[in-house]
Protein backbone atom coordinates (compact mmCIF):
# COMPACT_ATOMS: atom_id res chain seq x y z
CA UNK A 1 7.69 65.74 3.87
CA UNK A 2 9.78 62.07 3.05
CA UNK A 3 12.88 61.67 4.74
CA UNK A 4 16.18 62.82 3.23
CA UNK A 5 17.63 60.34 0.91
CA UNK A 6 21.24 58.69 2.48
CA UNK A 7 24.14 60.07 -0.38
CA UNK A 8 27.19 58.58 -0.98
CA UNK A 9 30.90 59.56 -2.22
CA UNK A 10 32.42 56.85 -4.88
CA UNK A 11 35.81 58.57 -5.63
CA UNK A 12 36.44 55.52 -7.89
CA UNK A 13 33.57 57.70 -9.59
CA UNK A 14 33.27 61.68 -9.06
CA UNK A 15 35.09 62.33 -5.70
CA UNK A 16 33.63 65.81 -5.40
CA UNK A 17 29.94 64.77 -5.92
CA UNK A 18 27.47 62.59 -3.87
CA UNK A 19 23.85 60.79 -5.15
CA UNK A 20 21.41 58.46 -3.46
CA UNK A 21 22.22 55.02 -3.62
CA UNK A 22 19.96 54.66 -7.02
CA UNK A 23 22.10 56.69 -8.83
CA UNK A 24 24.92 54.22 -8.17
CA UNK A 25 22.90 51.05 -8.39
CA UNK A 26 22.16 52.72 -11.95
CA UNK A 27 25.86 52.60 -12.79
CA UNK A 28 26.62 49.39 -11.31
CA UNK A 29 23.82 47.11 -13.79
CA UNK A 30 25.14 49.77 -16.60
CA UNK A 31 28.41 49.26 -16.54
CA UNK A 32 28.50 45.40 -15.57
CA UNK A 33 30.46 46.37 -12.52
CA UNK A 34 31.41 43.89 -10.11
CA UNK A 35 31.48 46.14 -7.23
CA UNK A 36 31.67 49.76 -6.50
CA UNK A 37 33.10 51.24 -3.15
CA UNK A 38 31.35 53.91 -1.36
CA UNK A 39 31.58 56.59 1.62
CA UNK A 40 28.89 57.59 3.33
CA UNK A 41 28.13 61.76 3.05
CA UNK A 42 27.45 63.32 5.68
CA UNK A 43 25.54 67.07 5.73
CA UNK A 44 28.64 70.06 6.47
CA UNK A 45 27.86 71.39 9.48
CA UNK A 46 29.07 75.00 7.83
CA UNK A 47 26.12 77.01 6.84
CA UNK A 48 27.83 79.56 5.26
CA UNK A 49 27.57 77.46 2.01
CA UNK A 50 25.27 76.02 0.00
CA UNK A 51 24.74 74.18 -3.08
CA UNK A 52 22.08 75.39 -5.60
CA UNK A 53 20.51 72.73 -8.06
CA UNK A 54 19.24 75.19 -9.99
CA UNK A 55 23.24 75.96 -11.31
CA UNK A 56 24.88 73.04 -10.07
CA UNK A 57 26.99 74.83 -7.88
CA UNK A 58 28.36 75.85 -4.33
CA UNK A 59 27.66 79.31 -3.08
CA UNK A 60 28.86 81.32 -0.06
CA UNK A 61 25.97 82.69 1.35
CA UNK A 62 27.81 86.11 2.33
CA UNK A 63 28.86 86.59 -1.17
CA UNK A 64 26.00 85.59 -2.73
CA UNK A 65 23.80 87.08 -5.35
CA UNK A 66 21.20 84.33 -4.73
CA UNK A 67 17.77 86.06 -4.24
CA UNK A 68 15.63 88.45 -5.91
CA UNK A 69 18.35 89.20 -8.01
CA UNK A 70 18.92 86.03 -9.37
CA UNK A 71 16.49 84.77 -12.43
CA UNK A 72 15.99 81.03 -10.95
CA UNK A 73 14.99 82.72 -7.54
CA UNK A 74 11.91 81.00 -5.98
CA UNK A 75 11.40 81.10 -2.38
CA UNK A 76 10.35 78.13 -0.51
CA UNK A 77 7.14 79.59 0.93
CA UNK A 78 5.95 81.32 -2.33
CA UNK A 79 6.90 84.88 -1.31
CA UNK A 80 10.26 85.11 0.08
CA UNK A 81 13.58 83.97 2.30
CA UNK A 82 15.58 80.60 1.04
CA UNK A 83 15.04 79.41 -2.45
CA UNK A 84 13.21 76.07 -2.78
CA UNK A 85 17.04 75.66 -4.90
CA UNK A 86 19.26 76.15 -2.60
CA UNK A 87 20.72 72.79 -0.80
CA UNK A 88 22.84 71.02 2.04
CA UNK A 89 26.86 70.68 0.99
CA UNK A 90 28.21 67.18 1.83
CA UNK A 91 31.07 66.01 3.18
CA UNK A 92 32.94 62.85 3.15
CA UNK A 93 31.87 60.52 6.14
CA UNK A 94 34.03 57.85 8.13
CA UNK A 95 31.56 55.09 7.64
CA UNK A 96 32.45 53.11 4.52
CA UNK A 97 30.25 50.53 1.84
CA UNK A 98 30.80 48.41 -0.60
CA UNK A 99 27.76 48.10 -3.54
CA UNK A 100 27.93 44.52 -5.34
CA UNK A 101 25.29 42.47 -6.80
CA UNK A 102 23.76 41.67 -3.43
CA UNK A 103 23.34 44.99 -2.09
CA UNK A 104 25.02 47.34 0.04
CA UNK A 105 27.18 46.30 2.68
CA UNK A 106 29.26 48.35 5.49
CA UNK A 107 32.44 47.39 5.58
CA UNK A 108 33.06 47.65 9.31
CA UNK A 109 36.53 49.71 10.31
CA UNK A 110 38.90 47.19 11.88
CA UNK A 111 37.89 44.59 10.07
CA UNK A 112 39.65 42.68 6.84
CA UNK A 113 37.58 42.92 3.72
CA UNK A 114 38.25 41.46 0.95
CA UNK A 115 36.85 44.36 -1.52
């Protein structure tokens, strides 16, 4: 198994959802953007949620009907326990970038940007 693609927040762009850089480099040559500001997302440490790609949407595991009751179920291992669909939440991170057309680039707290 790869490592987990890095996400990012551009609120400029959907606040609520995060995508690999790609997604916004997509946007960026699309669009003719000169720049587009990102956070970093970080995984929420609450596992009492989850987000299924199958729906597009966040669950609470408790209150869940996620499982052999659901039509989209398909278990990870082929037979049973946590759906191969069900996925991390994100949260918004403290560490912020900036995407222009020379790549990505922290923009280090403290420190005047001109963004």
């Amino acid at each position: 198994m790869g490592a987990r693609p890095k996400f990012y927040f551009a609120d400029e762009i959907e606040s609520e959802f995060c995508y690999p850089i790609d997604f916004y480099k997509q946007i960026f040559e699309r669009e003719s953007l000169e720049k587009i500001k990102l956070t970093e997302a970080i995984i929420l440490q609450d596992k009492s949620v989850f987000y299924c790609s199958a729906f597009q949407s966040v669950g609470e595991i408790a209150e869940s009907d996620c499982g052999n009751s659901c039509k989209e179920y398909n278990p990870r291992n082929g037979k049973s326990g946590r759906c191969r669909y069900s996925k991390s939440c994100y949260e918004h991170g403290v560490r912020k970038f900036v995407l222009t057309i020379s790549g990505l680039k922290e923009i280090k707290q403290g420190v005047a940007a001109d963004i």
